[in-house]
PDB file of N, CA and C in Angstrom:
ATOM      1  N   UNK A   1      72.670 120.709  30.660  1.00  0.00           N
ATOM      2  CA  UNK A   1      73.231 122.003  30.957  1.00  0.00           C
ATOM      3  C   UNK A   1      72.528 123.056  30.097  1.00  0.00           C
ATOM      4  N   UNK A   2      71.819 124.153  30.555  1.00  0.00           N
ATOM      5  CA  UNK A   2      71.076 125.323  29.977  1.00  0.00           C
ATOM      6  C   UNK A   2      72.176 125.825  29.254  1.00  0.00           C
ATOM      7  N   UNK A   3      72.233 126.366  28.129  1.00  0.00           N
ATOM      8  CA  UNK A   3      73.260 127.196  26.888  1.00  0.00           C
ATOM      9  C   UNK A   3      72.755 128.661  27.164  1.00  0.00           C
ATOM     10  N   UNK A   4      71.319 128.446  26.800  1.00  0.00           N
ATOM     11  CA  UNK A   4      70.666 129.950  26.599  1.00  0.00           C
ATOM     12  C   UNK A   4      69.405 129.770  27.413  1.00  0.00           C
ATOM     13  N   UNK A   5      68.690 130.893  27.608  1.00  0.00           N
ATOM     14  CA  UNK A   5      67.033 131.105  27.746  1.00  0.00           C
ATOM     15  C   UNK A   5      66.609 132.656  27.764  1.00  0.00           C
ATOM     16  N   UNK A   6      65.254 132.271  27.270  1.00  0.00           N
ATOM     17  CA  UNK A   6      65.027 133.187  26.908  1.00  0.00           C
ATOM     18  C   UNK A   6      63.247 133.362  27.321  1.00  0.00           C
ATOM     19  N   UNK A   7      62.662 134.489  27.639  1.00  0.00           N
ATOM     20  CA  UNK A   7      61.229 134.326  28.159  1.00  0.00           C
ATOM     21  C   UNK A   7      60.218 133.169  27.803  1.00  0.00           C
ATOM     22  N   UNK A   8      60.931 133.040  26.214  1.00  0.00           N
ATOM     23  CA  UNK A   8      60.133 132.062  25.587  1.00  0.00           C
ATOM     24  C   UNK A   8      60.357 130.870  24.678  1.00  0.00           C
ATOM     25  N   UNK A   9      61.791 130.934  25.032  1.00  0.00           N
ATOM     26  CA  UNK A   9      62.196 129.459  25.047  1.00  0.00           C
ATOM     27  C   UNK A   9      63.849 128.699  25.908  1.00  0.00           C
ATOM     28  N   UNK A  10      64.381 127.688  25.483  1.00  0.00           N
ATOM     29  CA  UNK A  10      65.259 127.395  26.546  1.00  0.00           C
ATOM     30  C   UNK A  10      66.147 126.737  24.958  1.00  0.00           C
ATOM     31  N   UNK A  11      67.821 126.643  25.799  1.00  0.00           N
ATOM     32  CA  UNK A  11      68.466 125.552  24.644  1.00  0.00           C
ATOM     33  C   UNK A  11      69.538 124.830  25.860  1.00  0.00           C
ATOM     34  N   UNK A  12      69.217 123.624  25.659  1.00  0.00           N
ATOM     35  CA  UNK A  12      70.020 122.668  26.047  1.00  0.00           C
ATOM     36  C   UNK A  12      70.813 121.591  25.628  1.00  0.00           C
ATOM     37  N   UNK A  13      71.784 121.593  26.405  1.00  0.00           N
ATOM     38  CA  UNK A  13      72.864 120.360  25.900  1.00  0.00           C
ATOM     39  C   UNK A  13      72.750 119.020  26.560  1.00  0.00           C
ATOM     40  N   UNK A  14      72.975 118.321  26.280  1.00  0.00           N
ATOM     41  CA  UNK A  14      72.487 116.678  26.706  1.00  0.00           C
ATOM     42  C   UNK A  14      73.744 115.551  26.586  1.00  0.00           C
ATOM     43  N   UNK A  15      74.249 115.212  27.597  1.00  0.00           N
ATOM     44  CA  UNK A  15      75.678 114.373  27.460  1.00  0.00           C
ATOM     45  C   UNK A  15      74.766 112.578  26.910  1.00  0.00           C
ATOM     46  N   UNK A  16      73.890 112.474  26.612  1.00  0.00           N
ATOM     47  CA  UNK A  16      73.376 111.492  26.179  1.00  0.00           C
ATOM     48  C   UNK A  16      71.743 111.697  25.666  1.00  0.00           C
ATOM     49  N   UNK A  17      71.907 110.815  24.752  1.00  0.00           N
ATOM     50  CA  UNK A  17      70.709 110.945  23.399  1.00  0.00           C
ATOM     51  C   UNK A  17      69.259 111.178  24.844  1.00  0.00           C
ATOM     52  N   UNK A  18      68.842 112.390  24.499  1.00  0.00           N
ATOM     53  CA  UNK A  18      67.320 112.214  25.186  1.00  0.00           C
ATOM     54  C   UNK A  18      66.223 111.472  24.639  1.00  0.00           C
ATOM     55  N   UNK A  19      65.112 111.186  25.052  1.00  0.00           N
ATOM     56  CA  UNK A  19      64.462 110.596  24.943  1.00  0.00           C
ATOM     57  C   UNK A  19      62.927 111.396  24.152  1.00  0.00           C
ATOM     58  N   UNK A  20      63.334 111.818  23.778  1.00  0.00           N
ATOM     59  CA  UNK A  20      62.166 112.457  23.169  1.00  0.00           C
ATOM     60  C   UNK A  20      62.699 113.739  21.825  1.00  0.00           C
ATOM     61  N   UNK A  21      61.560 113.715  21.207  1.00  0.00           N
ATOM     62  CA  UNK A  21      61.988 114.192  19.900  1.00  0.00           C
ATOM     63  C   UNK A  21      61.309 115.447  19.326  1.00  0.00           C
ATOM     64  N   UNK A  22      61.358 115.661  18.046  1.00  0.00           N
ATOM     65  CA  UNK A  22      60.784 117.598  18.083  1.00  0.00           C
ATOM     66  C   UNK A  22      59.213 117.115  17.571  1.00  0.00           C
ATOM     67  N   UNK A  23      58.762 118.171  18.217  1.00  0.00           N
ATOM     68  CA  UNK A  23      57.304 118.098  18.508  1.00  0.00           C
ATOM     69  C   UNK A  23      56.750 117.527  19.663  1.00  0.00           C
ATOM     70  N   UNK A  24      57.646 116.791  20.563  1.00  0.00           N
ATOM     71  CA  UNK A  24      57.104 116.306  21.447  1.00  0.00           C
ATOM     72  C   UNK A  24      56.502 117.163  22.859  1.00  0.00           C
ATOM     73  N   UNK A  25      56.351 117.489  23.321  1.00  0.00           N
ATOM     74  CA  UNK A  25      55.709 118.347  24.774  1.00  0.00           C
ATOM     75  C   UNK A  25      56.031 117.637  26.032  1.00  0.00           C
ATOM     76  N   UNK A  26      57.042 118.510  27.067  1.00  0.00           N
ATOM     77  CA  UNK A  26      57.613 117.546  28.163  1.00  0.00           C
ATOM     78  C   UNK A  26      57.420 118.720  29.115  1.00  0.00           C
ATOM     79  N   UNK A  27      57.416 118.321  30.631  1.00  0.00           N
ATOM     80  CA  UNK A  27      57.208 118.748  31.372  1.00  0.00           C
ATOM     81  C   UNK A  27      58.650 119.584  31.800  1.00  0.00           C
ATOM     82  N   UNK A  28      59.540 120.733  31.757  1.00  0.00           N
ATOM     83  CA  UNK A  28      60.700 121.086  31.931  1.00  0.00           C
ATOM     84  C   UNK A  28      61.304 121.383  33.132  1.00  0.00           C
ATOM     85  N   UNK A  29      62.266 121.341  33.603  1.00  0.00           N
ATOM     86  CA  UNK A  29      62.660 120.996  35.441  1.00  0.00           C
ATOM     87  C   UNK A  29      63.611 122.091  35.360  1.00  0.00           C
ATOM     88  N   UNK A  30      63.754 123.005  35.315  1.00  0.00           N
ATOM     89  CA  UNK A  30      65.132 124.390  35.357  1.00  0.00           C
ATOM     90  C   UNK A  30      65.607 124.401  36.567  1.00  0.00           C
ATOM     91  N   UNK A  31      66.665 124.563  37.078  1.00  0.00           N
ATOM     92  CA  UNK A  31      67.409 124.654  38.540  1.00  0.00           C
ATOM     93  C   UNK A  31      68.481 125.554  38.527  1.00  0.00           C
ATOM     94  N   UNK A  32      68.408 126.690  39.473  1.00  0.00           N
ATOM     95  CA  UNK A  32      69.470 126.963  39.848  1.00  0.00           C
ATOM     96  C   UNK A  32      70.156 127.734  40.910  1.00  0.00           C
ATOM     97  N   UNK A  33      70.095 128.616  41.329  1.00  0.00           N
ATOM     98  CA  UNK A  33      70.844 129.215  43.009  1.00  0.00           C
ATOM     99  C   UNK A  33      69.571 129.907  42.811  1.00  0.00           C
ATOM    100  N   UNK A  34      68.982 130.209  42.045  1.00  0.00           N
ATOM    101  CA  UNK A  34      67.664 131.400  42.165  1.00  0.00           C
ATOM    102  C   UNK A  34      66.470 130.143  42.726  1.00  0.00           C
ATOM    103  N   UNK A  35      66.686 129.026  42.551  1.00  0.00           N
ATOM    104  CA  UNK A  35      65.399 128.113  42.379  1.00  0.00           C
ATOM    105  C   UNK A  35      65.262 127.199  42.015  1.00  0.00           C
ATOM    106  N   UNK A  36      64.069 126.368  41.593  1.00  0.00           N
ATOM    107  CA  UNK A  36      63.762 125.746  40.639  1.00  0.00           C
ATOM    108  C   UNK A  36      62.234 126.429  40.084  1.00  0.00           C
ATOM    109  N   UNK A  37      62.619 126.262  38.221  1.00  0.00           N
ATOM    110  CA  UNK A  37      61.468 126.679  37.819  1.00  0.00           C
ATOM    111  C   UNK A  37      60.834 125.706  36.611  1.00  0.00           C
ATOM    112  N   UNK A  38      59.499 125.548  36.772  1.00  0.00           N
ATOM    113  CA  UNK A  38      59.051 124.144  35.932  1.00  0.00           C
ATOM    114  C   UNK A  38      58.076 124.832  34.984  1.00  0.00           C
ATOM    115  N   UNK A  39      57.765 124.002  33.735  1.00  0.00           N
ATOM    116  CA  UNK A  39      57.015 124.171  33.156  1.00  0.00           C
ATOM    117  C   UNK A  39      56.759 123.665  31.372  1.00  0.00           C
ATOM    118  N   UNK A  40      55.920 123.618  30.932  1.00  0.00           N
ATOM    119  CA  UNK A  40      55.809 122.948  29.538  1.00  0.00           C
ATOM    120  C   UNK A  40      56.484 123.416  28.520  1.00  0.00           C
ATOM    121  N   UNK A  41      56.927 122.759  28.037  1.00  0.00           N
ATOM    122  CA  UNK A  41      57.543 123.032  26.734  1.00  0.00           C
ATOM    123  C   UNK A  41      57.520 122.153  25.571  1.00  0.00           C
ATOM    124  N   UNK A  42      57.458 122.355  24.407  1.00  0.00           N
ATOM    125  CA  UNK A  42      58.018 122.054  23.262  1.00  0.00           C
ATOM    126  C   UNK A  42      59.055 121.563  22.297  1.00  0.00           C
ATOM    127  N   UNK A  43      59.507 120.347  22.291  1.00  0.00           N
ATOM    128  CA  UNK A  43      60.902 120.454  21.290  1.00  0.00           C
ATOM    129  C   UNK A  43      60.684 121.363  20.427  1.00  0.00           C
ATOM    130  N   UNK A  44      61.699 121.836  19.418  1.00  0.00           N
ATOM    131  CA  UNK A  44      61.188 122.707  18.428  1.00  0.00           C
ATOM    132  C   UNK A  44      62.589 122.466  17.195  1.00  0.00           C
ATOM    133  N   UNK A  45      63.548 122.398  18.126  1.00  0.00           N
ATOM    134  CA  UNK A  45      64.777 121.115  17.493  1.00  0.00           C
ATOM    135  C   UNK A  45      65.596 120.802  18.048  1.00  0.00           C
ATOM    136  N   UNK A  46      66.519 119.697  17.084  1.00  0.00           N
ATOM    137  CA  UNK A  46      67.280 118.725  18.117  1.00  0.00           C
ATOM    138  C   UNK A  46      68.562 118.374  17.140  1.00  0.00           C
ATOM    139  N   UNK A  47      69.764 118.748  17.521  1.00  0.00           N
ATOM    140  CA  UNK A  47      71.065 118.639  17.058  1.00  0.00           C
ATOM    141  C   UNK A  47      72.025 117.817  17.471  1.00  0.00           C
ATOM    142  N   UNK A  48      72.756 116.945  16.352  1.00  0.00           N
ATOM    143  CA  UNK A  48      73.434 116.020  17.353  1.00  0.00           C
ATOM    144  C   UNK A  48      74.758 116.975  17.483  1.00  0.00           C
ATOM    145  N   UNK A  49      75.586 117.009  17.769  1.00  0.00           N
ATOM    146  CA  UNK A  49      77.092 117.913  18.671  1.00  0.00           C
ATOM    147  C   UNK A  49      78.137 117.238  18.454  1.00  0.00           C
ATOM    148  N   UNK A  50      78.139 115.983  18.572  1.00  0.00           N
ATOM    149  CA  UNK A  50      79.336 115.161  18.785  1.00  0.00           C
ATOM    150  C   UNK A  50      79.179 114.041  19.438  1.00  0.00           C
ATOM    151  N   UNK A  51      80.070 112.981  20.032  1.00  0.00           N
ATOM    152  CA  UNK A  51      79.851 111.599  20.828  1.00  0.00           C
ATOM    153  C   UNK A  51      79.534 112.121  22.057  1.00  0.00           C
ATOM    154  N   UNK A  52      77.854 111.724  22.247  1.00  0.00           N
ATOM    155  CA  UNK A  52      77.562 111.815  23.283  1.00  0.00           C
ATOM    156  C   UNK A  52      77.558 113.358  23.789  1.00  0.00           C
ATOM    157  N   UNK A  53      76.690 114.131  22.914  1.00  0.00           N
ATOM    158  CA  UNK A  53      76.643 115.580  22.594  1.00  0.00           C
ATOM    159  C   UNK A  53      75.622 116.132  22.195  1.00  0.00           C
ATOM    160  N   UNK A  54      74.004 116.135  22.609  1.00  0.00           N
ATOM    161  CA  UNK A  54      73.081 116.676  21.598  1.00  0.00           C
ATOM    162  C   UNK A  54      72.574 118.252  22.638  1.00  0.00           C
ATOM    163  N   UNK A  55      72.247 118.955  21.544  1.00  0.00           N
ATOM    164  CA  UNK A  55      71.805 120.397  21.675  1.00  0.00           C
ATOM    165  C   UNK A  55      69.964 120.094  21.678  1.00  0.00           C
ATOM    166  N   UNK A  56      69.280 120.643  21.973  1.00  0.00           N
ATOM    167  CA  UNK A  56      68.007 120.885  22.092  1.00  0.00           C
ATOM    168  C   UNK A  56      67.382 122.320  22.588  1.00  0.00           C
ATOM    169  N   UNK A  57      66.303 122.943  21.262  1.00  0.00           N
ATOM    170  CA  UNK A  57      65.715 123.946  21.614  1.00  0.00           C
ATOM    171  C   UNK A  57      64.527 123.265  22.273  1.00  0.00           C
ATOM    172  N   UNK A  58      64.021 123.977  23.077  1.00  0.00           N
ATOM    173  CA  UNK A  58      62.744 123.977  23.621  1.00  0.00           C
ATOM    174  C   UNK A  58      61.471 125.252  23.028  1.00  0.00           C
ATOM    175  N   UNK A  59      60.741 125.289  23.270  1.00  0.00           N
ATOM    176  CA  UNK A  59      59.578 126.640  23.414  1.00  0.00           C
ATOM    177  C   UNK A  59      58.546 126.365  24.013  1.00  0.00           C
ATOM    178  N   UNK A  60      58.911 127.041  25.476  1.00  0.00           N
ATOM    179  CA  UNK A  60      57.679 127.381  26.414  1.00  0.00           C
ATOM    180  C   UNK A  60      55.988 127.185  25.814  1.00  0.00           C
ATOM    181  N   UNK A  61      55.342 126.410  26.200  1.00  0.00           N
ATOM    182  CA  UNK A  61      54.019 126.160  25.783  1.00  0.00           C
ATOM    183  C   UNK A  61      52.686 126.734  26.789  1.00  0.00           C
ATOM    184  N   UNK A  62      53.426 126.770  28.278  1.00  0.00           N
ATOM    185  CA  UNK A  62      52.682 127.032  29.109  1.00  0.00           C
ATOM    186  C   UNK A  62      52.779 128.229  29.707  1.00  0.00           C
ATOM    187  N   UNK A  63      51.885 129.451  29.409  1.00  0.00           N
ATOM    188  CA  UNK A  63      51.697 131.076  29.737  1.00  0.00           C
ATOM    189  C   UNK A  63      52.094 131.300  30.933  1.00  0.00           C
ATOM    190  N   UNK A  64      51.777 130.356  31.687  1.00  0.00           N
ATOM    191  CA  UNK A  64      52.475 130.725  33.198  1.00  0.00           C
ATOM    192  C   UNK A  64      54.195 130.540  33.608  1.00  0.00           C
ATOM    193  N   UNK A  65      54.380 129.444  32.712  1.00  0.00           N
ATOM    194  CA  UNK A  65      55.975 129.779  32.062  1.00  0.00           C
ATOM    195  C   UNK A  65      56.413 130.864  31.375  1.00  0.00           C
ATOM    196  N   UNK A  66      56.171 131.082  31.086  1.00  0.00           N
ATOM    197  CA  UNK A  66      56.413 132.283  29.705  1.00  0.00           C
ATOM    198  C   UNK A  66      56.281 133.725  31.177  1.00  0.00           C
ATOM    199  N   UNK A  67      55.786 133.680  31.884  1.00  0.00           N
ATOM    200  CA  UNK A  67      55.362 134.678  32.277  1.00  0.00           C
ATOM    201  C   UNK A  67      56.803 134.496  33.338  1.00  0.00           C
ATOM    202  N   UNK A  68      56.739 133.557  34.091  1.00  0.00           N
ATOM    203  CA  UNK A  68      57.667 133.272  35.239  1.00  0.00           C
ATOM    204  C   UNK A  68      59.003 133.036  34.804  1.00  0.00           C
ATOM    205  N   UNK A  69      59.342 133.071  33.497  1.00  0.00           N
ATOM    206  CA  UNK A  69      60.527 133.050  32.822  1.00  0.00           C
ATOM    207  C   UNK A  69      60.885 134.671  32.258  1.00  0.00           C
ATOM    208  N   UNK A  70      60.170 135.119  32.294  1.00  0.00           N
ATOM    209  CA  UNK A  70      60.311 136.526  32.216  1.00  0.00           C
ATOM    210  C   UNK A  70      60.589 137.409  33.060  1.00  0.00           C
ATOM    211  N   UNK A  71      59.801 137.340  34.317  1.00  0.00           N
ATOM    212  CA  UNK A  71      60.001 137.865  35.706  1.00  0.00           C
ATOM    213  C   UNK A  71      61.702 137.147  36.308  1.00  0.00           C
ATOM    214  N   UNK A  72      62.256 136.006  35.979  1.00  0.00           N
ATOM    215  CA  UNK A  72      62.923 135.504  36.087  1.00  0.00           C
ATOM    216  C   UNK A  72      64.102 136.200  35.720  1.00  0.00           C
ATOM    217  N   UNK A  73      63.907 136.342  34.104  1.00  0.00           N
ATOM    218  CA  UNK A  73      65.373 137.368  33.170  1.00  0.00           C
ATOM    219  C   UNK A  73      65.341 138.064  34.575  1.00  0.00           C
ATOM    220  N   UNK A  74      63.776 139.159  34.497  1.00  0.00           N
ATOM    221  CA  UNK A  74      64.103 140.637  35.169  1.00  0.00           C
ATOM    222  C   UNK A  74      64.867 140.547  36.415  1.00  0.00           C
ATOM    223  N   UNK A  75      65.050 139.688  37.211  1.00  0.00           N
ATOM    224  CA  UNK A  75      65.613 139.891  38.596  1.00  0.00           C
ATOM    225  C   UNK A  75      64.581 139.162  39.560  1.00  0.00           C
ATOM    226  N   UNK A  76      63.569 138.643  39.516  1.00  0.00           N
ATOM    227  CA  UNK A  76      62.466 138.172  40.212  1.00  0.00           C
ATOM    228  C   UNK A  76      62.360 137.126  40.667  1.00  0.00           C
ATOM    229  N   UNK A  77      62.018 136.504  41.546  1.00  0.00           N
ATOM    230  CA  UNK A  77      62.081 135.035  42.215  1.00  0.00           C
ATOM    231  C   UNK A  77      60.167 134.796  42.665  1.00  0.00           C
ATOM    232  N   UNK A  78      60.386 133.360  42.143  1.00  0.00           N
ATOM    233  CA  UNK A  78      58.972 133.462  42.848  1.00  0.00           C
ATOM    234  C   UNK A  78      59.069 133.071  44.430  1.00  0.00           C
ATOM    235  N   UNK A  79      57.716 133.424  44.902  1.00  0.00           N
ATOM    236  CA  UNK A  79      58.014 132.994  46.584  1.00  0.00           C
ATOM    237  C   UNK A  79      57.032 131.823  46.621  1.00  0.00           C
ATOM    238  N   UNK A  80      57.143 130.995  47.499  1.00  0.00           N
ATOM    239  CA  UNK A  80      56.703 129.852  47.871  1.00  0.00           C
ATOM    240  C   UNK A  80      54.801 129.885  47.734  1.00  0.00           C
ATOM    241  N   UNK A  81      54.058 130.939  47.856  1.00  0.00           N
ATOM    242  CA  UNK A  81      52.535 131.315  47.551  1.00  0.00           C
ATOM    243  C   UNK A  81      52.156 132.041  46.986  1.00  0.00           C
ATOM    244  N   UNK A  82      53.555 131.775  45.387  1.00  0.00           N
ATOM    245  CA  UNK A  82      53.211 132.372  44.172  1.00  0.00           C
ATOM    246  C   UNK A  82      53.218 134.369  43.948  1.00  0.00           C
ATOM    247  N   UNK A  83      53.986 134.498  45.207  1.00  0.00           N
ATOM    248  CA  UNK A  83      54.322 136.026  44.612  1.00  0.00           C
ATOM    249  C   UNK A  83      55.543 136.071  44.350  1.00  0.00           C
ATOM    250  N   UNK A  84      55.913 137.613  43.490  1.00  0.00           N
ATOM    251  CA  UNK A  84      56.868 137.173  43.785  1.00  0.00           C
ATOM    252  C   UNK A  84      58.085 138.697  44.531  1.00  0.00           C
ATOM    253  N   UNK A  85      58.799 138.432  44.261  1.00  0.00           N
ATOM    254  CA  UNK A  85      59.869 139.212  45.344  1.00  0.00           C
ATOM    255  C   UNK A  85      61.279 139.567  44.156  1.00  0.00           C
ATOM    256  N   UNK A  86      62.091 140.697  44.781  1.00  0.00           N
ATOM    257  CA  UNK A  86      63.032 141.107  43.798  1.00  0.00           C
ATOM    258  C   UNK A  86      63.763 140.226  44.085  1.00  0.00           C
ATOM    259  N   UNK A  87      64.876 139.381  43.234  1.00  0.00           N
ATOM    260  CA  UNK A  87      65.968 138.981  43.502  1.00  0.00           C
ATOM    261  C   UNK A  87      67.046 140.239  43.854  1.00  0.00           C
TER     262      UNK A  87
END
Protein backbone atom coordinates (compact mmCIF):
# COMPACT_ATOMS: atom_id res chain seq x y z
CA UNK A 1 0.00 0.00 0.00
CA UNK A 2 1.62 3.54 -1.20
CA UNK A 3 1.73 5.95 2.26
CA UNK A 4 3.31 8.81 0.34
CA UNK A 5 5.00 9.84 -3.12
CA UNK A 6 6.64 12.14 -4.16
CA UNK A 7 8.37 13.14 -7.80
CA UNK A 8 11.28 11.55 -6.40
CA UNK A 9 10.60 9.04 -4.27
CA UNK A 10 7.75 6.57 -2.98
CA UNK A 11 7.00 5.05 0.82
CA UNK A 12 5.46 1.86 1.25
CA UNK A 13 3.90 -0.48 3.60
CA UNK A 14 4.31 -4.23 3.24
CA UNK A 15 1.90 -6.78 5.18
CA UNK A 16 4.95 -9.21 4.91
CA UNK A 17 8.82 -9.02 5.16
CA UNK A 18 9.89 -8.02 1.39
CA UNK A 19 12.42 -9.43 -0.17
CA UNK A 20 14.93 -7.12 -0.71
CA UNK A 21 16.91 -4.71 1.29
CA UNK A 22 18.37 -0.94 1.33
CA UNK A 23 20.54 -0.40 -1.42
CA UNK A 24 19.06 -2.78 -3.44
CA UNK A 25 17.52 -1.45 -7.05
CA UNK A 26 14.04 -3.06 -8.08
CA UNK A 27 12.00 -2.57 -10.82
CA UNK A 28 8.66 -0.57 -9.14
CA UNK A 29 4.93 -1.51 -10.31
CA UNK A 30 2.57 1.71 -9.01
CA UNK A 31 -1.24 1.18 -9.77
CA UNK A 32 -4.02 3.05 -9.61
CA UNK A 33 -7.52 4.50 -11.23
CA UNK A 34 -5.04 6.95 -13.09
CA UNK A 35 -2.93 3.79 -14.36
CA UNK A 36 -0.16 1.94 -13.91
CA UNK A 37 3.20 3.56 -13.58
CA UNK A 38 6.67 1.61 -13.54
CA UNK A 39 9.98 2.33 -12.94
CA UNK A 40 13.47 1.98 -11.00
CA UNK A 41 14.04 2.60 -7.82
CA UNK A 42 16.16 2.39 -4.87
CA UNK A 43 15.65 1.14 -1.27
CA UNK A 44 16.92 3.95 0.69
CA UNK A 45 15.21 2.45 4.02
CA UNK A 46 13.41 -0.13 5.59
CA UNK A 47 11.36 -0.15 8.95
CA UNK A 48 9.91 -2.86 10.70
CA UNK A 49 6.03 -1.47 12.00
CA UNK A 50 4.82 -4.27 13.81
CA UNK A 51 3.74 -8.21 13.16
CA UNK A 52 3.75 -8.44 9.81
CA UNK A 53 4.19 -4.58 9.18
CA UNK A 54 7.25 -3.14 7.32
CA UNK A 55 7.46 0.53 5.91
CA UNK A 56 9.86 1.07 2.95
CA UNK A 57 11.30 4.26 1.33
CA UNK A 58 12.13 3.98 -2.15
CA UNK A 59 14.10 6.76 -4.51
CA UNK A 60 13.37 6.91 -8.06
CA UNK A 61 16.67 6.01 -9.95
CA UNK A 62 15.30 6.19 -13.37
CA UNK A 63 14.87 10.04 -15.02
CA UNK A 64 12.08 8.91 -16.93
CA UNK A 65 10.45 8.08 -13.60
CA UNK A 66 11.23 11.02 -11.93
CA UNK A 67 9.87 12.84 -14.81
CA UNK A 68 6.49 10.72 -15.18
CA UNK A 69 6.04 10.91 -11.46
CA UNK A 70 5.97 14.44 -11.63
CA UNK A 71 3.65 14.99 -14.53
CA UNK A 72 1.69 12.48 -12.49
CA UNK A 73 1.50 14.83 -8.97
CA UNK A 74 0.51 17.64 -11.70
CA UNK A 75 -2.72 16.10 -13.04
CA UNK A 76 -1.18 14.20 -16.12
CA UNK A 77 -1.65 10.72 -17.41
CA UNK A 78 0.48 9.18 -19.78
CA UNK A 79 -1.20 7.95 -23.06
CA UNK A 80 -0.53 4.66 -24.47
CA UNK A 81 2.45 6.34 -27.28
CA UNK A 82 4.00 8.08 -24.53
CA UNK A 83 2.24 11.50 -24.56
CA UNK A 84 0.72 12.69 -22.38
CA UNK A 85 -2.86 14.21 -21.72
CA UNK A 86 -4.49 16.25 -18.69
CA UNK A 87 -6.05 14.12 -16.20
Amino acid sequence: MVQDFSATGIRVIYTKRPKFGINDVIDLRIESERGTHCGEAEVVWFRKLGFRKFEVGFRFTDPEAVKKMRLFQSGFDTLEDGRWSAA
